[in-house]
C-alpha atoms as a PDB file:
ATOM      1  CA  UNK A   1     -49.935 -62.791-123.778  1.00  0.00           C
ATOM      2  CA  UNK A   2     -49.527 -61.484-120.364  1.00  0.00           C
ATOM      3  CA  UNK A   3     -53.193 -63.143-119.326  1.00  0.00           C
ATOM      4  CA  UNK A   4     -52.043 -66.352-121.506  1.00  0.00           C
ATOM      5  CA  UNK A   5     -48.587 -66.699-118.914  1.00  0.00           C
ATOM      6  CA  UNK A   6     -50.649 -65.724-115.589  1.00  0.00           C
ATOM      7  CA  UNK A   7     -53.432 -68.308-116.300  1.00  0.00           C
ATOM      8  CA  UNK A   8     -50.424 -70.789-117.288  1.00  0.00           C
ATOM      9  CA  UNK A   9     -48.655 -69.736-113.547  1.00  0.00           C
ATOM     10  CA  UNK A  10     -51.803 -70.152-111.792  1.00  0.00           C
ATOM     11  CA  UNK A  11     -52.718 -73.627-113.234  1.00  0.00           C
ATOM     12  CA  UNK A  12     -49.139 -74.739-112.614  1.00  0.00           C
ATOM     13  CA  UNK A  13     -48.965 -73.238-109.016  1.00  0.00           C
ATOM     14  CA  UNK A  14     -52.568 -74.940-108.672  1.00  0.00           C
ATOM     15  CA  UNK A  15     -51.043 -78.257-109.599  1.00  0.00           C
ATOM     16  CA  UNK A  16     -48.011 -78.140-107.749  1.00  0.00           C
ATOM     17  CA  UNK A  17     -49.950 -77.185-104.120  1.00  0.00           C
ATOM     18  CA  UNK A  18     -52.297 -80.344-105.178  1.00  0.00           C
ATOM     19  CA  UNK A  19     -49.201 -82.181-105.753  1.00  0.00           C
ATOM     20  CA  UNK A  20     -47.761 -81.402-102.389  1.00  0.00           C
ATOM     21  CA  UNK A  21     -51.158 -81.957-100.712  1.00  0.00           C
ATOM     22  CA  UNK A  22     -51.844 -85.583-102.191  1.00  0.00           C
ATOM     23  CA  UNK A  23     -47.788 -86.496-101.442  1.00  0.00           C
ATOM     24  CA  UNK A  24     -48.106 -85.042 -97.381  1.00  0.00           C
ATOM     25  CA  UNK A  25     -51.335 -87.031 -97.041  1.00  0.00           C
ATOM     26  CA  UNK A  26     -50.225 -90.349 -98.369  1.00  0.00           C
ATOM     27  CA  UNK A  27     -47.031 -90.415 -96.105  1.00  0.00           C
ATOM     28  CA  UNK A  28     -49.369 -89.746 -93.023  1.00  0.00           C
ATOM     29  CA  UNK A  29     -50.315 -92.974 -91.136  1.00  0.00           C
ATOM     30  CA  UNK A  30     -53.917 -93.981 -92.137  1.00  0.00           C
ATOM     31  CA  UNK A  31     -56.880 -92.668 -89.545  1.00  0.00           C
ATOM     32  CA  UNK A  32     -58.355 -95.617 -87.456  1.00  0.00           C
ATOM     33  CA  UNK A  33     -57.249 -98.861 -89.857  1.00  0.00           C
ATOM     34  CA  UNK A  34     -58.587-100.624 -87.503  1.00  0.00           C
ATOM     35  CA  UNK A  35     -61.674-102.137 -86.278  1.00  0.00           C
ATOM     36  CA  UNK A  36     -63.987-100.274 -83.462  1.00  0.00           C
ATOM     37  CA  UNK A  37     -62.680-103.401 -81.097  1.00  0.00           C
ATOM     38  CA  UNK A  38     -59.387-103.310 -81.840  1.00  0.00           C
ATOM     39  CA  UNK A  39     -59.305 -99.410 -81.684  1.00  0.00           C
ATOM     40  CA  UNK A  40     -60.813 -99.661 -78.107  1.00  0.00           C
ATOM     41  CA  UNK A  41     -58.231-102.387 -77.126  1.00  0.00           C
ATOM     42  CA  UNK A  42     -55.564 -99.854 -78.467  1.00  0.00           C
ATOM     43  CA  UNK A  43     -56.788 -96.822 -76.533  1.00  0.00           C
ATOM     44  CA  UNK A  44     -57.658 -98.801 -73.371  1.00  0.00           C
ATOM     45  CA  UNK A  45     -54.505-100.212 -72.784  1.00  0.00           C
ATOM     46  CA  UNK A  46     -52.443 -97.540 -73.412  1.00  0.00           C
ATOM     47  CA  UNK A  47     -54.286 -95.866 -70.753  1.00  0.00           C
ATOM     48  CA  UNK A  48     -52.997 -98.582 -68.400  1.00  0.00           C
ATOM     49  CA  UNK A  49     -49.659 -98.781 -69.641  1.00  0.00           C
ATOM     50  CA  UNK A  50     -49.279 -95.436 -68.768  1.00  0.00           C
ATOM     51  CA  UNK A  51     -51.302 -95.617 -65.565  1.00  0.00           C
ATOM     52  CA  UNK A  52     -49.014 -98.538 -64.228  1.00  0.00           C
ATOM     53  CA  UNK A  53     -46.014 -96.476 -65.005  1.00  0.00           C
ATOM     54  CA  UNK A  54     -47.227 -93.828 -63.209  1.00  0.00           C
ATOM     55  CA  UNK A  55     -48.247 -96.138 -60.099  1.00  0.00           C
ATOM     56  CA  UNK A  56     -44.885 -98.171 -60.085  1.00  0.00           C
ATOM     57  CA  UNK A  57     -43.283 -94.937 -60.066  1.00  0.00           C
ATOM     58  CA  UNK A  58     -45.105 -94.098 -57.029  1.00  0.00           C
ATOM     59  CA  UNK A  59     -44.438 -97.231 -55.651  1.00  0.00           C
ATOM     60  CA  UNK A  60     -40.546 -97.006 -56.332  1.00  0.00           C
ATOM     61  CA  UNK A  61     -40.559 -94.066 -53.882  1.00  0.00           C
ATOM     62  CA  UNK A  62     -43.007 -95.112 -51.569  1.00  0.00           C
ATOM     63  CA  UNK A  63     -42.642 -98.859 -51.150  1.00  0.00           C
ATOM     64  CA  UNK A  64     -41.855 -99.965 -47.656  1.00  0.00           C
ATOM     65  CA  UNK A  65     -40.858-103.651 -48.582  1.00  0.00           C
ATOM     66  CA  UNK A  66     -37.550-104.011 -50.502  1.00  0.00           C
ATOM     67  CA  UNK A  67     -39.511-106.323 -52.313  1.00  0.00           C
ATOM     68  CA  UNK A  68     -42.185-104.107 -53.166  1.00  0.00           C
ATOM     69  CA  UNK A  69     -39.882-101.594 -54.411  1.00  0.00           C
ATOM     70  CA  UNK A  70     -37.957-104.034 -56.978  1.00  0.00           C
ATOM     71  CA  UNK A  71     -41.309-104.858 -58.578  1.00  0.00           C
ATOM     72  CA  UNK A  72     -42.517-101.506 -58.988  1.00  0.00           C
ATOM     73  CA  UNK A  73     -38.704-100.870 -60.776  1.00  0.00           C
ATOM     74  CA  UNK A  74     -39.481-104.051 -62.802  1.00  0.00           C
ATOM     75  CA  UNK A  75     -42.623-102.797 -63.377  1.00  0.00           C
ATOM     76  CA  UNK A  76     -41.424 -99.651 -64.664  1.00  0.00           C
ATOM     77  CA  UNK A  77     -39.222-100.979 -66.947  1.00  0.00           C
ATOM     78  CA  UNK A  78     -40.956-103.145 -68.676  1.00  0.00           C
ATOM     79  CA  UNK A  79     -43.991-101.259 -68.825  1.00  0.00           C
ATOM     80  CA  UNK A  80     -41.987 -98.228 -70.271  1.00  0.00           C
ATOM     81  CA  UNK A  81     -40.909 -99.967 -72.813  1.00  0.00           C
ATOM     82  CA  UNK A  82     -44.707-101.819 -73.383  1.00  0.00           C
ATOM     83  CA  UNK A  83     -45.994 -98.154 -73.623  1.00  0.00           C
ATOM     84  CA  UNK A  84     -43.105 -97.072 -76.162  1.00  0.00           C
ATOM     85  CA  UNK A  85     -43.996-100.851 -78.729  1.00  0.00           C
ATOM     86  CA  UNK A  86     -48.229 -99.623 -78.748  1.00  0.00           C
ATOM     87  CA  UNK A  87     -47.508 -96.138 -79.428  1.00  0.00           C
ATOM     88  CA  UNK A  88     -45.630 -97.314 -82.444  1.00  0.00           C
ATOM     89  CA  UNK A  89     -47.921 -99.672 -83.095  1.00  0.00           C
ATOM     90  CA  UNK A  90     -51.197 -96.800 -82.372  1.00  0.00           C
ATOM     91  CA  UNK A  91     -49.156 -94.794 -85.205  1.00  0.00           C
ATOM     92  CA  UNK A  92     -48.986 -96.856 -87.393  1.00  0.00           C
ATOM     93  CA  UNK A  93     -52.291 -98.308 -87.309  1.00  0.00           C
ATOM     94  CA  UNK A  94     -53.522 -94.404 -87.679  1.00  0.00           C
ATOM     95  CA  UNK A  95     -54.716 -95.005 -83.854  1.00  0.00           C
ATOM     96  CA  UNK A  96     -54.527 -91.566 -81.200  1.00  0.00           C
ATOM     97  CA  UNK A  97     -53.724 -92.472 -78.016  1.00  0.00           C
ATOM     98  CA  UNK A  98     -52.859 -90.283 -74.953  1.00  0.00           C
ATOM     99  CA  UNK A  99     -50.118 -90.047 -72.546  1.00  0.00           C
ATOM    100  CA  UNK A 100     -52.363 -88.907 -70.192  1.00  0.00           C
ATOM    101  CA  UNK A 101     -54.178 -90.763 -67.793  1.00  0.00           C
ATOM    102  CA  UNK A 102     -57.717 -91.130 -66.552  1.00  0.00           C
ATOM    103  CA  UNK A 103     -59.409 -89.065 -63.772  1.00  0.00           C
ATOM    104  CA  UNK A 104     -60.054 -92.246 -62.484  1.00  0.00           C
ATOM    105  CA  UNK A 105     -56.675 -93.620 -62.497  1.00  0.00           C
ATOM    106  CA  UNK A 106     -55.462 -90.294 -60.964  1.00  0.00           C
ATOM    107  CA  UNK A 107     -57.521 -90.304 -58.081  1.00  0.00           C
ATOM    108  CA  UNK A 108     -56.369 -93.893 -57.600  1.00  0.00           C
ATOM    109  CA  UNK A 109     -52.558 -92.350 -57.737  1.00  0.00           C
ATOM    110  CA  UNK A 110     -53.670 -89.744 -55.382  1.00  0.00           C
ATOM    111  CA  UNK A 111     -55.730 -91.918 -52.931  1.00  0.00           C
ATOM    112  CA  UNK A 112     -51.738 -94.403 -52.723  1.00  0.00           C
ATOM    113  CA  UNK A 113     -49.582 -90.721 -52.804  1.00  0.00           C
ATOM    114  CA  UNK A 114     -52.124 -90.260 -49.759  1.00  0.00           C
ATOM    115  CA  UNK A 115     -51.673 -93.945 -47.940  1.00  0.00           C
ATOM    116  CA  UNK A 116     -49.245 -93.824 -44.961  1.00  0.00           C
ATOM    117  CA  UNK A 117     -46.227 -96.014 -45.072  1.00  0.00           C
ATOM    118  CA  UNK A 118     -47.737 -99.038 -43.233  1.00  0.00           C
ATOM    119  CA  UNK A 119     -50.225 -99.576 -45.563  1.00  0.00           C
ATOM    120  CA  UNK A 120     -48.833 -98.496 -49.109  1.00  0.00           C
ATOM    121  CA  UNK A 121     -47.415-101.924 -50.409  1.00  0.00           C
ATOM    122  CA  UNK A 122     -50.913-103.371 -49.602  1.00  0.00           C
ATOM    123  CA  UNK A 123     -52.811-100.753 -51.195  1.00  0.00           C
ATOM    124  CA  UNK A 124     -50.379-100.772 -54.187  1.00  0.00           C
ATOM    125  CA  UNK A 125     -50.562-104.329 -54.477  1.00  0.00           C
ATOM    126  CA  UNK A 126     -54.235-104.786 -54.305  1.00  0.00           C
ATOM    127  CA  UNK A 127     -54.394-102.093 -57.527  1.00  0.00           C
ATOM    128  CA  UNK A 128     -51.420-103.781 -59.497  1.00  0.00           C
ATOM    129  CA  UNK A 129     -53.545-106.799 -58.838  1.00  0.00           C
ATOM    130  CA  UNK A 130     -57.206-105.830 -59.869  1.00  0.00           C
ATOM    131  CA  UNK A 131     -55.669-103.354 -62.990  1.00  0.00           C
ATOM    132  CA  UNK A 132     -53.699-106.172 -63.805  1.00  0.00           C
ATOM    133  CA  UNK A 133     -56.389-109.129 -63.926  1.00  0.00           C
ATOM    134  CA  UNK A 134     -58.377-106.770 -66.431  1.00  0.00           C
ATOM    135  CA  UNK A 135     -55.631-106.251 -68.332  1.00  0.00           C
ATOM    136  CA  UNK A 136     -54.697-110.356 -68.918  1.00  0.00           C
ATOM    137  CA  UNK A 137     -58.194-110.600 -69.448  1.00  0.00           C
ATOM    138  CA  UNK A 138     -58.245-107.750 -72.809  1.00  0.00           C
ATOM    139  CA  UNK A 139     -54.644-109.015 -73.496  1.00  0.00           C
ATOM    140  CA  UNK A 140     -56.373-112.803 -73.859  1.00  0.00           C
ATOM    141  CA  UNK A 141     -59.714-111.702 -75.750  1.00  0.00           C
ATOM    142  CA  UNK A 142     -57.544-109.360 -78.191  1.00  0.00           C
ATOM    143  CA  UNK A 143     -54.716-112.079 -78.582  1.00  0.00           C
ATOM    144  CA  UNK A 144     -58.304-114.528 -79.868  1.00  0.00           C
ATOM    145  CA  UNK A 145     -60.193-111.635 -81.401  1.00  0.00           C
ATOM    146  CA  UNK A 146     -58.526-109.502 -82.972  1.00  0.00           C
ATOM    147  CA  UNK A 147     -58.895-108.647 -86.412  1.00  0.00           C
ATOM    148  CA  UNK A 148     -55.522-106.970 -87.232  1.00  0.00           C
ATOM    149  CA  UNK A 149     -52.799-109.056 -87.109  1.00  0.00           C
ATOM    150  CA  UNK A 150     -50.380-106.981 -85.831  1.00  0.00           C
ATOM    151  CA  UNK A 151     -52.531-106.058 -82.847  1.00  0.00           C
ATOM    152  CA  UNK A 152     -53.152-109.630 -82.168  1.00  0.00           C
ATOM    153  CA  UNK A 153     -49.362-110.708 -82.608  1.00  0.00           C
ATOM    154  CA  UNK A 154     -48.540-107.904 -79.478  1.00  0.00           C
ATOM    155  CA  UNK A 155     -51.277-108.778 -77.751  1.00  0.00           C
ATOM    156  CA  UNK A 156     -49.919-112.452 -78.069  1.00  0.00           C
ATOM    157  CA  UNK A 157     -46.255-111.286 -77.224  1.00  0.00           C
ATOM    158  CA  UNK A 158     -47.102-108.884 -74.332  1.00  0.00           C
ATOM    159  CA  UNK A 159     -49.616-111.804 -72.034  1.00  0.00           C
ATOM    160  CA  UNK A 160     -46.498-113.711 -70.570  1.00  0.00           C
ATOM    161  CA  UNK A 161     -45.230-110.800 -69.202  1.00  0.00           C
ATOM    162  CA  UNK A 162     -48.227-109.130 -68.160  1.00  0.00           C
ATOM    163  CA  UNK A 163     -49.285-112.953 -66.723  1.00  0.00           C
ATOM    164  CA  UNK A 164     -46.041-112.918 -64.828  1.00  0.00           C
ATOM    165  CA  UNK A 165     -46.590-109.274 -63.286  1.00  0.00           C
ATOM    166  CA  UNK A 166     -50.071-110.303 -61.799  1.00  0.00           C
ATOM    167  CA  UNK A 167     -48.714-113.773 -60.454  1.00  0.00           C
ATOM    168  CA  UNK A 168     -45.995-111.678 -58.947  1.00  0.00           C
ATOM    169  CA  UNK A 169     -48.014-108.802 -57.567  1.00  0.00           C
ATOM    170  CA  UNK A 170     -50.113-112.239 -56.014  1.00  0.00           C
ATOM    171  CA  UNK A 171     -46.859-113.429 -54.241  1.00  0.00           C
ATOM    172  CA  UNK A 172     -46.244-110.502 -52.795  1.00  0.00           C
ATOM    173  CA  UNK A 173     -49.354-109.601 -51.389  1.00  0.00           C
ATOM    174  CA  UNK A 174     -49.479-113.089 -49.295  1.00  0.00           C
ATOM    175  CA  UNK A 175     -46.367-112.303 -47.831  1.00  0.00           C
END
């Protein structure tokens, strides 16, 4: 009897850990739902969401131009808030991206920390402008080619802006 209730305990304990195991694993977002295109458009520009943060930030402290410095606040902002919409979206499309960003990127924040005040808002502008062409050009070939919908309807949603940041970044740098 006692061997009878142990091998009953066991089975049921066995069950119930199984149980728990299959439940925690549905809940958790699906790995990589998405294509190898779309997963590279993810992970790309999260990098440079976060690396234009990082660079307007910069560029709010360092700007000479009162102009300058509004855009990089702008820039900021609305890239903040760009970064916090694809992390959502990275989650729950099973997608890891990181809030880190690349060596190369960082020696590109280092090389503007360096610049001396007469010619930071030129060198700032010249990388808003060349990080942000590439980025309108992903944005537009993810907004055509993209296989998940989702990705392609914030791809769609985020080009005005990002449009509208390189256009501005193109003003200023005439001036």
């Amino acid at each position: 009897m006692k061997n009878k209730t142990t091998t009953l305990f066991s089975t049921s304990t066995l069950a119930l850990c199984a149980a728990m195991l299959f439940t925690a694993s549905s809940n958790a977002a699906p790995k990589d739902t998405l294509d190898a295109a779309d997963v590279k458009f993810v992970k790309t520009e999260s990098a440079a969401g976060t690396a234009v943060v990082k660079l307007a930030e910069l560029g709010v402290q360092k700007a000479e131009r009162a102009d300058v410095k509004a855009f990089a606040e702008m820039l900021v902002t609305e890239h903040t808030q760009a970064n916090k919409d694809l992390s959502a979206l990275a989650v729950a499309k099973g997608v890891d991206v990181s809030a880190v960003i690349s060596p190369k990127q960082a020696g590109k924040f280092q090389d503007l920390e360096k610049a001396t005040k007469a010619d930071f808002d030129k060198e700032f502008l010249a990388d808003l402008i060349s990080s942000h062409k590439k980025c309108v050009s992903n944005f537009e070939d993810a907004a055509k080619d993209s296989k998940d919908s989702d990705v392609k309807g914030w791809a769609e949603k985020m080009l005005p802006a990002l449009k509208a940041h390189l256009a501005t970044a193109t003003e200023l740098a005439a001036k």
